[in-house]
C-alpha atoms as a PDB file:
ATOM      1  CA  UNK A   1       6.002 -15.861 -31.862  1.00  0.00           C
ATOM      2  CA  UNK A   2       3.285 -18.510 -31.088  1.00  0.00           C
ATOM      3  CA  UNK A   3       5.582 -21.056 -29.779  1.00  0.00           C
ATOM      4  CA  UNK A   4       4.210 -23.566 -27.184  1.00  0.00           C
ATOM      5  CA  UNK A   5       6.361 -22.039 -24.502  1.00  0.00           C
ATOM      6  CA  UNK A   6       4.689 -18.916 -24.247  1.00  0.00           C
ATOM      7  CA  UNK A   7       1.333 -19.895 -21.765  1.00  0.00           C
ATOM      8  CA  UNK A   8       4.145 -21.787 -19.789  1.00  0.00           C
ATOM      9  CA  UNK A   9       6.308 -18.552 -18.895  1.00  0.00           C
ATOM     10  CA  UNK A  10       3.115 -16.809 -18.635  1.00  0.00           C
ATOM     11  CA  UNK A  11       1.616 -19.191 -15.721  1.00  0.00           C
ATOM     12  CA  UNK A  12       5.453 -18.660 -14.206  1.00  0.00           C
ATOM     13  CA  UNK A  13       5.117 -15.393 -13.936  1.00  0.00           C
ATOM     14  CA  UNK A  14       1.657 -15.673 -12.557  1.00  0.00           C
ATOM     15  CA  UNK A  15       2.669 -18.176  -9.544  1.00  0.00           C
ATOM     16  CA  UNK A  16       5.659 -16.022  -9.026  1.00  0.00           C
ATOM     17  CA  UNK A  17       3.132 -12.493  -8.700  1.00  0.00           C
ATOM     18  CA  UNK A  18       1.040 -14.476  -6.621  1.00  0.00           C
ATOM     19  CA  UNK A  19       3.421 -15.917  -4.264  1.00  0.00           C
ATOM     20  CA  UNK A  20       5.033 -12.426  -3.809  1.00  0.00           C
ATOM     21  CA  UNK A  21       1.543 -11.328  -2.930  1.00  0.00           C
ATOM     22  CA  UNK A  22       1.084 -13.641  -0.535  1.00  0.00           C
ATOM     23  CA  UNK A  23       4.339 -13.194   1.190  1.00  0.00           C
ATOM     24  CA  UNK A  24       4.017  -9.909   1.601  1.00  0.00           C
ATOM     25  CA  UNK A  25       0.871 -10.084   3.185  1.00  0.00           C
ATOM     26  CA  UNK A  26       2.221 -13.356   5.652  1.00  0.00           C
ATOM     27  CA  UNK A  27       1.605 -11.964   8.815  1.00  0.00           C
ATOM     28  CA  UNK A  28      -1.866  -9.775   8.653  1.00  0.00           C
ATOM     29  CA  UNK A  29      -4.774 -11.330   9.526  1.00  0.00           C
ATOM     30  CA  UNK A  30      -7.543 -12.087   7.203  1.00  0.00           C
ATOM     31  CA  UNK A  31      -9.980  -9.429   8.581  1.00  0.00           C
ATOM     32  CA  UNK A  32      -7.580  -6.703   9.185  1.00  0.00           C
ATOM     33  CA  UNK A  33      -9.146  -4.268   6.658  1.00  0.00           C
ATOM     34  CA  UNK A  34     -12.546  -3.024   7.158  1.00  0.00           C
ATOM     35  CA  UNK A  35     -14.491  -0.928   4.645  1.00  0.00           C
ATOM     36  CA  UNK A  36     -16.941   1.793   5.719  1.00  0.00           C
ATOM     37  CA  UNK A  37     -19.127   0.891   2.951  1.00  0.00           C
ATOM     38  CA  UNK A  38     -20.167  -2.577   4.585  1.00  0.00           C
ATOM     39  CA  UNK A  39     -19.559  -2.077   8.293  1.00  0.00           C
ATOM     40  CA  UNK A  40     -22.564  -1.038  10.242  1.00  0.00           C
ATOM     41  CA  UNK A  41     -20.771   1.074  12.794  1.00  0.00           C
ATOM     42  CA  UNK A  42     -20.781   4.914  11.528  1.00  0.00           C
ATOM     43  CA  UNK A  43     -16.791   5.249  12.135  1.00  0.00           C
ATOM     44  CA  UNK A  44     -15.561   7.987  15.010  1.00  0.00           C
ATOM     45  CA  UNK A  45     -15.678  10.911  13.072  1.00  0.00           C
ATOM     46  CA  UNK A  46     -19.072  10.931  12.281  1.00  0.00           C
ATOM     47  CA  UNK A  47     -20.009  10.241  16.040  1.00  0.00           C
ATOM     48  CA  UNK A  48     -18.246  13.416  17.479  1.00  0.00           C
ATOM     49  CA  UNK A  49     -21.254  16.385  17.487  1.00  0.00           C
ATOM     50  CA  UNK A  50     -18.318  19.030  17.861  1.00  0.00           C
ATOM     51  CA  UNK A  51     -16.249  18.158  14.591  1.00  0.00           C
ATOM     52  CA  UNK A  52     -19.558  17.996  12.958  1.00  0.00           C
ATOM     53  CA  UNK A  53     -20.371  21.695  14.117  1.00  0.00           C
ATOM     54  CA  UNK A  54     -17.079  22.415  13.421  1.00  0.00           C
ATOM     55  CA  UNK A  55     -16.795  20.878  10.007  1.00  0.00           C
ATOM     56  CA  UNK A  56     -20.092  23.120   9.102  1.00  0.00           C
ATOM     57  CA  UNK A  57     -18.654  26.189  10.606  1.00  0.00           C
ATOM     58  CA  UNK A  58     -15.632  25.990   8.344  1.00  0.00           C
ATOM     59  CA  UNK A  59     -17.393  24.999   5.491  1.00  0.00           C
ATOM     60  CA  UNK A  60     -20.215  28.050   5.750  1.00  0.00           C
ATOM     61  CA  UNK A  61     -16.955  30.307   6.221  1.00  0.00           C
ATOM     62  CA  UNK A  62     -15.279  28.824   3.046  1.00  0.00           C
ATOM     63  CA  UNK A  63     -18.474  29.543   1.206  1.00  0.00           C
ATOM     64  CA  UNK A  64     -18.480  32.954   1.916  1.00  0.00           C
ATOM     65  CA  UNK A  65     -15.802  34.000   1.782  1.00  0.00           C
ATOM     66  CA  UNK A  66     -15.231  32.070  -2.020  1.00  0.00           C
ATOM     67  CA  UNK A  67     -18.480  34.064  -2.910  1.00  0.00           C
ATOM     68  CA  UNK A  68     -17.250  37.246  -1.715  1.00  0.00           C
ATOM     69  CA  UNK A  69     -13.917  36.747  -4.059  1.00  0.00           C
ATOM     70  CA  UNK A  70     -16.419  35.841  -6.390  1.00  0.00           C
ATOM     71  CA  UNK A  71     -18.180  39.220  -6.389  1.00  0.00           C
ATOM     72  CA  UNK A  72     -15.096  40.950  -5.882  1.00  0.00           C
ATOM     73  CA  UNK A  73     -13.590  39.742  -9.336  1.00  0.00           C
ATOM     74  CA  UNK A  74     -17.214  40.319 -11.001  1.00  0.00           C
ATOM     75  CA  UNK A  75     -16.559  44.000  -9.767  1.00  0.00           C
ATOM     76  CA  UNK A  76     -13.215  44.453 -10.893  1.00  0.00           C
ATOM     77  CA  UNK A  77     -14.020  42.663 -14.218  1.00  0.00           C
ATOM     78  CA  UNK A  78     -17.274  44.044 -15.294  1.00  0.00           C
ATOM     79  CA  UNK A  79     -16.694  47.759 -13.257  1.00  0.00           C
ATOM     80  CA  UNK A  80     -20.752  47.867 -12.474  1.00  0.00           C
ATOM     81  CA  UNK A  81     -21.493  51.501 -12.406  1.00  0.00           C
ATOM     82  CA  UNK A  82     -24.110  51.513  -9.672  1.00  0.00           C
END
């Protein structure tokens, strides 16, 4: 089991993983990818004051109308007698 060829197929397999890795990835540049976390522009999305009013609008809509199913299966479960 412990034979002497072992770490030698595994450091195969690793150059072979690696160099797949690397040719797949040949012809984009180094920066390409950009994360939000680090970059200190805010990205579009969050520059556009309409989405943002929109985004609020839908979400205040969603709200209600999640708490009004809410009530509604309260009702129907419960039957208040008010």
């Amino acid at each position: 089991m412990n034979n002497w060829f072992a770490p030698l197929q595994w450091l195969v397999f690793l150059a072979l993983w690696r160099m797949s890795y690397e040719t797949a990835n040949i012809n984009k540049p180094a920066n390409s990818e950009k994360s939000f976390l680090i970059e200190k522009t805010l990205p579009r999305e969050a520059c556009n004051p309409r989405e943002k009013e929109w985004t609020e609008k839908a979400i205040k809509k969603y709200a209600d109308a999640q708490e009004k199913k809410w009530q509604n299966w309260n009702e129907a479960m419960f039957e208040r007698s008010d």
